[in-house]
Protein backbone atom coordinates (compact mmCIF):
# COMPACT_ATOMS: atom_id res chain seq x y z
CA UNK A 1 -67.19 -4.89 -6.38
CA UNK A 2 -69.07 -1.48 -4.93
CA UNK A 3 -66.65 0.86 -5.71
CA UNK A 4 -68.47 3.62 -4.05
CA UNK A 5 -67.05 1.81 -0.85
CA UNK A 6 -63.77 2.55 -2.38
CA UNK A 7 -63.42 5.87 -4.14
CA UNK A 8 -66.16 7.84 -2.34
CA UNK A 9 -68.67 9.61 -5.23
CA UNK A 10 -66.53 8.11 -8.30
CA UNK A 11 -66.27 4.61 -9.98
CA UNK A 12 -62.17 5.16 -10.17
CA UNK A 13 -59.53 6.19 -7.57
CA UNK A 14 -59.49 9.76 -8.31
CA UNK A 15 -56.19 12.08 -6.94
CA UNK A 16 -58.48 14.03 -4.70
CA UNK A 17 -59.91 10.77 -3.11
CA UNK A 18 -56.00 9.12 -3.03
CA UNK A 19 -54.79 12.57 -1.42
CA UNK A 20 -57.16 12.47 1.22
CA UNK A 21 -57.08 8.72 2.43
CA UNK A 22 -53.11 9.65 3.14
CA UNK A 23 -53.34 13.29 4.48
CA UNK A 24 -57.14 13.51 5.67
CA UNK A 25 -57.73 16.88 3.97
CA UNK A 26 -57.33 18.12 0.57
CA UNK A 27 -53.81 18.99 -0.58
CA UNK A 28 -53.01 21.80 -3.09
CA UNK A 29 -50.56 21.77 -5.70
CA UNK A 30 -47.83 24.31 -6.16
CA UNK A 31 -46.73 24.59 -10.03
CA UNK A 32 -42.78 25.64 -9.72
CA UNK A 33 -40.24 26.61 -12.56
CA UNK A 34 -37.11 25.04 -12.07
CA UNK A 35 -35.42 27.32 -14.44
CA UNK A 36 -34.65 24.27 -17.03
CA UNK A 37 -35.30 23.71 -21.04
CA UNK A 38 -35.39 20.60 -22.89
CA UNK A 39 -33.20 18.12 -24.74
CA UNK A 40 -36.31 17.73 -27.23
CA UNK A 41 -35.64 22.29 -27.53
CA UNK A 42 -32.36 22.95 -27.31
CA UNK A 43 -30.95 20.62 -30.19
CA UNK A 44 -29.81 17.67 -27.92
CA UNK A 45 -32.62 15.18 -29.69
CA UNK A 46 -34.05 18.05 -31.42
CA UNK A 47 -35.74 21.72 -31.58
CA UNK A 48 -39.14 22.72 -30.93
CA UNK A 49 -40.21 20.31 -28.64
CA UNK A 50 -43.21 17.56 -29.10
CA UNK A 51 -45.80 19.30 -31.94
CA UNK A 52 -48.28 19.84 -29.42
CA UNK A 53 -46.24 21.47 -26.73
CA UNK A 54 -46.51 25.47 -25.79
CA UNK A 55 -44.07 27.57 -25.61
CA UNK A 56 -43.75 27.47 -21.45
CA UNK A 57 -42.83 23.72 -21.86
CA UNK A 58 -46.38 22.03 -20.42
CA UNK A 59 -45.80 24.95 -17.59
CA UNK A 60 -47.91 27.84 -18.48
CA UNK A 61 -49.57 27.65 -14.87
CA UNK A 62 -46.31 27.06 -13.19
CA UNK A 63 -44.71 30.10 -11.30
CA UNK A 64 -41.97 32.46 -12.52
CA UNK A 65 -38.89 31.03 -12.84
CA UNK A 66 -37.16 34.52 -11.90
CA UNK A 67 -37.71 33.93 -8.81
CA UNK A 68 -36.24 31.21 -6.33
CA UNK A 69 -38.04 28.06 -5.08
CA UNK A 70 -38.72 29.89 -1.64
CA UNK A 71 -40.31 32.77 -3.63
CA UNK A 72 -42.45 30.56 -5.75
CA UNK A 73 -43.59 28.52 -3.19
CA UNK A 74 -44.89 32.04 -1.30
CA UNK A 75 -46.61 33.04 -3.96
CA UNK A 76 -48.07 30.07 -5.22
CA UNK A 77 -48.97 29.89 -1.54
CA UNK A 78 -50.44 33.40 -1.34
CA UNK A 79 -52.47 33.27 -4.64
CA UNK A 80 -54.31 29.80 -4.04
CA UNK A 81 -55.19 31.47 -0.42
CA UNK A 82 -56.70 34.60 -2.02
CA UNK A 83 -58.51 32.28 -4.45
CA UNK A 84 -60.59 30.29 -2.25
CA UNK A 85 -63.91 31.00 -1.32
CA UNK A 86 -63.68 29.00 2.07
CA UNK A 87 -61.30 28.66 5.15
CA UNK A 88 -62.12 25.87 6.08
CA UNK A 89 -59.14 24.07 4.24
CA UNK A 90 -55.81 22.81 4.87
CA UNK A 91 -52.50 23.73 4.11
CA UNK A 92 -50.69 20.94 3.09
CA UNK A 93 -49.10 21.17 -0.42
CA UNK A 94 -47.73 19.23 -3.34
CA UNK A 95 -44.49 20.81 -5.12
CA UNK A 96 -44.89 20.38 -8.62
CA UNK A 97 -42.22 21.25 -10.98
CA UNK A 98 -44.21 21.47 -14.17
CA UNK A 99 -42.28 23.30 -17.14
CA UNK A 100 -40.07 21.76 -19.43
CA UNK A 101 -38.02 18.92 -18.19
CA UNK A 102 -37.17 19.06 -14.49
CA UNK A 103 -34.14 16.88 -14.44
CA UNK A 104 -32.23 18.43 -17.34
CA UNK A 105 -29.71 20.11 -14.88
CA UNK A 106 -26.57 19.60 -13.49
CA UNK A 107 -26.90 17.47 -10.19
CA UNK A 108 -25.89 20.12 -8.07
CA UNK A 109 -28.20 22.67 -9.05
CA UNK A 110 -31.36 19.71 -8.85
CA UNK A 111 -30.45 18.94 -5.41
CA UNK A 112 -30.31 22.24 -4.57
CA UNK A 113 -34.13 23.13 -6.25
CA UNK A 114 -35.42 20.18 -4.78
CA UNK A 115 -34.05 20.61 -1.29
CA UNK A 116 -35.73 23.82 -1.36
CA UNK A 117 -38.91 22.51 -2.36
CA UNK A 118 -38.77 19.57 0.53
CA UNK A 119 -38.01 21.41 2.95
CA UNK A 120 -40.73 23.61 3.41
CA UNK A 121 -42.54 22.33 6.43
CA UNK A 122 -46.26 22.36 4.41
CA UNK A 123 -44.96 20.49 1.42
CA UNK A 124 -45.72 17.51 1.64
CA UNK A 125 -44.77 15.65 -1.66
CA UNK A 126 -42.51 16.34 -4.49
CA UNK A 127 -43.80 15.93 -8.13
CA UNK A 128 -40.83 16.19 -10.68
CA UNK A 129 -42.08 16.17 -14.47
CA UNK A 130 -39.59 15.10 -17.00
CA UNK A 131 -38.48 12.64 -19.63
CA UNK A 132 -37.37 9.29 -19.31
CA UNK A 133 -34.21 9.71 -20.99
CA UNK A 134 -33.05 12.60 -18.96
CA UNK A 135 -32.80 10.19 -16.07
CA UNK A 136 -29.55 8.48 -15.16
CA UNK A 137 -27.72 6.72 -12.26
CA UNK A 138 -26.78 9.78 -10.35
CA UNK A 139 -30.42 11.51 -10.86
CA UNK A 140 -32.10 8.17 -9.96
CA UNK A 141 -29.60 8.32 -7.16
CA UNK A 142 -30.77 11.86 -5.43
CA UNK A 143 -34.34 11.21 -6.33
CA UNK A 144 -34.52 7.77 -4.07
CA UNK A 145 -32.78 10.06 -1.58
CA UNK A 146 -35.35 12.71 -1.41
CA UNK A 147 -37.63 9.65 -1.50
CA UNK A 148 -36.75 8.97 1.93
CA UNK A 149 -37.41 12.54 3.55
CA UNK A 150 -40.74 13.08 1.85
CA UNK A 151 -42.53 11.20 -1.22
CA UNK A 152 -41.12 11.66 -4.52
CA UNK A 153 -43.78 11.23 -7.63
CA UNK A 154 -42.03 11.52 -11.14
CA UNK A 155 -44.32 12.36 -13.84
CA UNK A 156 -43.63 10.80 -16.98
CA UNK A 157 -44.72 12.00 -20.86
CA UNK A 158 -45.66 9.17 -22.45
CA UNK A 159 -48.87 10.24 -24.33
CA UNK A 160 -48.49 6.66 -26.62
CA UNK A 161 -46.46 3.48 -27.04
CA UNK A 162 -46.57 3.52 -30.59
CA UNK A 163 -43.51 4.44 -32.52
CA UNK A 164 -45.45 6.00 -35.48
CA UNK A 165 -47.39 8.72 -33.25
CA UNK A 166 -44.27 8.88 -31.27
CA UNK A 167 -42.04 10.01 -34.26
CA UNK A 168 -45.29 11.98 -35.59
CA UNK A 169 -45.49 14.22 -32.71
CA UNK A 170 -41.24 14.23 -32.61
CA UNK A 171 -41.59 12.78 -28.94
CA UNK A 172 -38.11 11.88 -28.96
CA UNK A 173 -37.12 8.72 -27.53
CA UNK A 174 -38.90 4.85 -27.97
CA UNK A 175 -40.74 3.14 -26.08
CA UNK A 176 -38.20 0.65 -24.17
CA UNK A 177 -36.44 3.95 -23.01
CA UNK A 178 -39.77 4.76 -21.33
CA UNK A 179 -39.94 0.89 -19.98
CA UNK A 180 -36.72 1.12 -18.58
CA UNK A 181 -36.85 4.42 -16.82
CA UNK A 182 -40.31 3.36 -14.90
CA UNK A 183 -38.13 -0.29 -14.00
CA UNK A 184 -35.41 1.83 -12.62
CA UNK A 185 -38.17 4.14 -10.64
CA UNK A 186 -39.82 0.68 -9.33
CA UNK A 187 -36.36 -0.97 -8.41
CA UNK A 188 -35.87 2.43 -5.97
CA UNK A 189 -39.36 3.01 -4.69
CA UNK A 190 -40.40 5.84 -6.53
CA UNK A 191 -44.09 6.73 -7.38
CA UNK A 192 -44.06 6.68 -11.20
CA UNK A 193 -47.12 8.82 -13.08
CA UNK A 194 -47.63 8.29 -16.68
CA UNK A 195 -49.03 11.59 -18.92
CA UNK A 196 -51.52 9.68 -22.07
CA UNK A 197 -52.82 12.15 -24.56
CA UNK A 198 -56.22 11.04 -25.79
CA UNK A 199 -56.74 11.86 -29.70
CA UNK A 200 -53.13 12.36 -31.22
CA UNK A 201 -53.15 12.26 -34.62
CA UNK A 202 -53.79 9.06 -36.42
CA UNK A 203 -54.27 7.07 -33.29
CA UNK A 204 -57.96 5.30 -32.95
CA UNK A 205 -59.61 4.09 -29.79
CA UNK A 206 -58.19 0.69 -30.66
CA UNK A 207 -54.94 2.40 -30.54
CA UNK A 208 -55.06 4.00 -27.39
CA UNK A 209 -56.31 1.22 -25.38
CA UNK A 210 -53.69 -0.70 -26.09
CA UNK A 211 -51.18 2.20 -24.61
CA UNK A 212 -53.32 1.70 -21.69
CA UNK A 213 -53.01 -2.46 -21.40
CA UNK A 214 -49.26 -1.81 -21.94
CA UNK A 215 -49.24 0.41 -18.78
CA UNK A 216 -51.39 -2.07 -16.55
CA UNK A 217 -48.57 -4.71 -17.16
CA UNK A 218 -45.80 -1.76 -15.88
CA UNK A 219 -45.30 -0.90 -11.98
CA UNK A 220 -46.81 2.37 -12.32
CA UNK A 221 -48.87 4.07 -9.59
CA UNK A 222 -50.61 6.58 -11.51
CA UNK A 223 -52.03 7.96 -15.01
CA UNK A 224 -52.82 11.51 -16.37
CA UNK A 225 -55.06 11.44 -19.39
CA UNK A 226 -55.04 14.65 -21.26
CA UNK A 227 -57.30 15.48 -24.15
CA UNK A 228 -55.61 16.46 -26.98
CA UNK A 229 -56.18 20.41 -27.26
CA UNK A 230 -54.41 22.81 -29.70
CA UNK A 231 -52.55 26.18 -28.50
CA UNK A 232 -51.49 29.03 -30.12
CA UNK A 233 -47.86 29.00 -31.28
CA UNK A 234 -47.01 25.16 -31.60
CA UNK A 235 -46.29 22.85 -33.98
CA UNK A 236 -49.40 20.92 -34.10
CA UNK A 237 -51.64 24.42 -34.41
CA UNK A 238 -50.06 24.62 -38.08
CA UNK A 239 -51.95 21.46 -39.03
CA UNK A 240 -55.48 22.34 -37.29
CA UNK A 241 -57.16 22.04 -40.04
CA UNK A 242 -56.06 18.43 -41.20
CA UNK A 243 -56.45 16.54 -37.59
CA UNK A 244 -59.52 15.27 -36.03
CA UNK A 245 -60.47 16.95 -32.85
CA UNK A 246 -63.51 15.35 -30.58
CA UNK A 247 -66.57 16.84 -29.69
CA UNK A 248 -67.35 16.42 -25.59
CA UNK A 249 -69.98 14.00 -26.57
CA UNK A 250 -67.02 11.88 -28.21
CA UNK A 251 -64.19 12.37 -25.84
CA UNK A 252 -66.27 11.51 -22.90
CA UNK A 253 -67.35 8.33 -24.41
CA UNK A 254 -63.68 7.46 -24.94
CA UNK A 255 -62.53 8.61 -21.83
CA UNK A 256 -64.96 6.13 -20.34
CA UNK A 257 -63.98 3.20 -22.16
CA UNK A 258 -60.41 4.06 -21.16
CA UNK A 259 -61.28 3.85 -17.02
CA UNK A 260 -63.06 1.27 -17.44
CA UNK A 261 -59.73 -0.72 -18.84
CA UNK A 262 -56.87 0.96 -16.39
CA UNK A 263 -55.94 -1.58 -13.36
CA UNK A 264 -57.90 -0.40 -10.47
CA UNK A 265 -55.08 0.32 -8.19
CA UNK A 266 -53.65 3.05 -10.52
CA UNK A 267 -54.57 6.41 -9.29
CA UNK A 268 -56.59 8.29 -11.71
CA UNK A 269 -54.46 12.16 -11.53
CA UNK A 270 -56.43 13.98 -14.45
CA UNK A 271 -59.33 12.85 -17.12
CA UNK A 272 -59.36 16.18 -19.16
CA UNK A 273 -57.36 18.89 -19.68
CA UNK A 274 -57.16 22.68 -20.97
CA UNK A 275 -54.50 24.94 -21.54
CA UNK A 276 -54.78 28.72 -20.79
CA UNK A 277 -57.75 30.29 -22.43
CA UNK A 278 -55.73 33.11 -24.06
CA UNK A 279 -53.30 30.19 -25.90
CA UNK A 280 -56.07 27.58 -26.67
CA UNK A 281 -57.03 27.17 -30.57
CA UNK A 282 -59.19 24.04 -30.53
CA UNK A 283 -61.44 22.62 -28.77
CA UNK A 284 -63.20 25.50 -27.55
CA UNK A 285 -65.35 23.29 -25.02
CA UNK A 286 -62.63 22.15 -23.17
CA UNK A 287 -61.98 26.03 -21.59
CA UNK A 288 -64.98 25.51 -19.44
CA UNK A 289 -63.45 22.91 -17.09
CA UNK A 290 -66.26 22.63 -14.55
CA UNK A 291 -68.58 21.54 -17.20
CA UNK A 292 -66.92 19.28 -19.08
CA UNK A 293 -66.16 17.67 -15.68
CA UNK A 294 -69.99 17.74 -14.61
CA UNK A 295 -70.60 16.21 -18.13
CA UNK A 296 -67.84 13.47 -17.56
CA UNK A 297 -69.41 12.24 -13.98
CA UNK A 298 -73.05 12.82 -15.43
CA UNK A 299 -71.99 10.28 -18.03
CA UNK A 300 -70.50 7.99 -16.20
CA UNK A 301 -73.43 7.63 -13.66
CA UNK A 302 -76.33 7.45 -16.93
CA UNK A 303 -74.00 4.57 -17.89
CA UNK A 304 -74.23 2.93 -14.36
CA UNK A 305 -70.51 3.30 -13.91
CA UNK A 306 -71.28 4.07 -10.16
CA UNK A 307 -72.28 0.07 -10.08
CA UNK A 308 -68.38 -1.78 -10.30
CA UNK A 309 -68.43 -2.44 -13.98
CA UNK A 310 -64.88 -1.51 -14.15
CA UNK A 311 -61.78 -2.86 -15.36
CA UNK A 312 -61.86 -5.41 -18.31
CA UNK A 313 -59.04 -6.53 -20.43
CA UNK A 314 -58.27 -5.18 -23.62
């Protein structure tokens, strides 16, 4: 198979490519703050959150949450605008509510955030990031709702499917909770992402792929994998000095093996990541985005990736 037919410039079905097959131009994303906190904080499961998580709940790009959805929105709106070095672009937008977990409100108070959201007329999807235990009948309910007035994605936190990382990094819930949450998404139509941290403690490659064979037997519709990085002020910076951390050589090589094993059809949303420069600890590579991202397709192409040698069992 030419993928290069398929995915434009990139041996896997990157976000950018998916985005503009349905909207014919690029589409932004808005990082909101719904205002919310987490069962894995507050002392429902437990306090602190997962070991590796900062202290704006995964949201330290996301908007302030003084301000209401409307207001966000605008500024998000105004800032990516006075970023870009081009007009030439559109103005269709994804609503993303990023920090903490987005359905860990009372029902009333989510519809009302993510009516807001939808109904701006350049929105064009919602993206809700949460947990999969802080979704029940009534949630599941208003999300397939909103599913039917604009597309509904609901990002999911995964980062492993085995219980010993998952109790390492005090994720929270097991694994058939996550199972079950992305069966009840499926069963209503909703576009289920899965977050998979590359590089948590303990885990080897062996390990990871076989997160990612478990998630090409699930009906998920995309993936997020996220390098593991260390940031100021959380749990896992306290143990920096016991935990293996790749160089860019190493994670690239890894990150390759792992495309090459995720079921074609799943949209590829992220294959690094970097929290802000001010918070990040370790690695230091992984601040300068645009080259580790250079490196990544430069890698893939030396390694004739670009030629359809993708997607082999585990």
């Amino acid at each position: 198979m030419d993928t290069t037919k398929l995915w434009g410039d990139k041996p896997y079905q990157s976000l950018n490519y998916f985005l503009k097959q349905q909207y014919h131009e690029k589409v932004y994303k808005l990082s909101l703050n719904g205002g919310m906190t987490c069962p894995n904080r507050d002392g429902k499961i437990s306090r602190g959150g997962c070991i590796f998580c900062s202290e704006g709940g995964s949201g330290d790009f996301a908007e302030s949450g003084r301000l209401s959805i409307p207001e966000q929105i605008a500024s998000a709106k105004e800032r990516m605008h006075s970023n870009r070095v081009t007009k030439t672009v559109g103005h269709k937008y994804i609503a993303y509510f990023q920090a903490y977990t987005n359905t860990y409100a009372p029902i009333a108070v989510l519809r009302k955030l993510f009516f807001e959201a939808i109904e701006d007329p350049d929105v064009v999807i919602l993206s809700i990031a949460t947990r999969p235990d802080c979704l029940d009948e009534e949630i599941l309910d208003l999300l397939a709702e909103l599913n039917q007035i604009k597309p509904v994605w609901i990002e999911l936190g995964l980062q492993t499917i085995h219980e010993h990382t998952a109790t390492l990094i005090n994720r929270g819930y097991t694994l058939p909770v996550f199972t079950d949450a992305v069966m009840a998404l499926h069963k209503r139509g909703i576009t289920t992402i899965v977050h998979v941290i590359l590089g948590l403690p303990g885990e080897e490659e062996s390990d990871i792929l076989e997160t990612i064979s478990y998630l090409n037997t699930l009906p998920i519709q995309g993936i997020k994998l996220q390098l593991l990085h260390v940031l100021k002020h959380t749990k896992l910076a306290d143990y920096i000095d016991t935990i293996k951390l790749y160089s860019m050589e190493e994670y690239i090589s890894l990150l390759i093996d792992c495309i090459t094993h995720i079921r074609p059809d799943i949209v590829i949303h992220r294959i690094t990541g970097d929290g802000p420069k001010k918070l990040l600890l370790a690695p230091t590579w992984s601040a300068n985005k645009k080259v580790v991202l250079n490196s990544i397709h430069k890698a893939m192409k030396e390694q004739d990736a670009w030629q359809g040698k993708y997607y082999k069992e585990v």
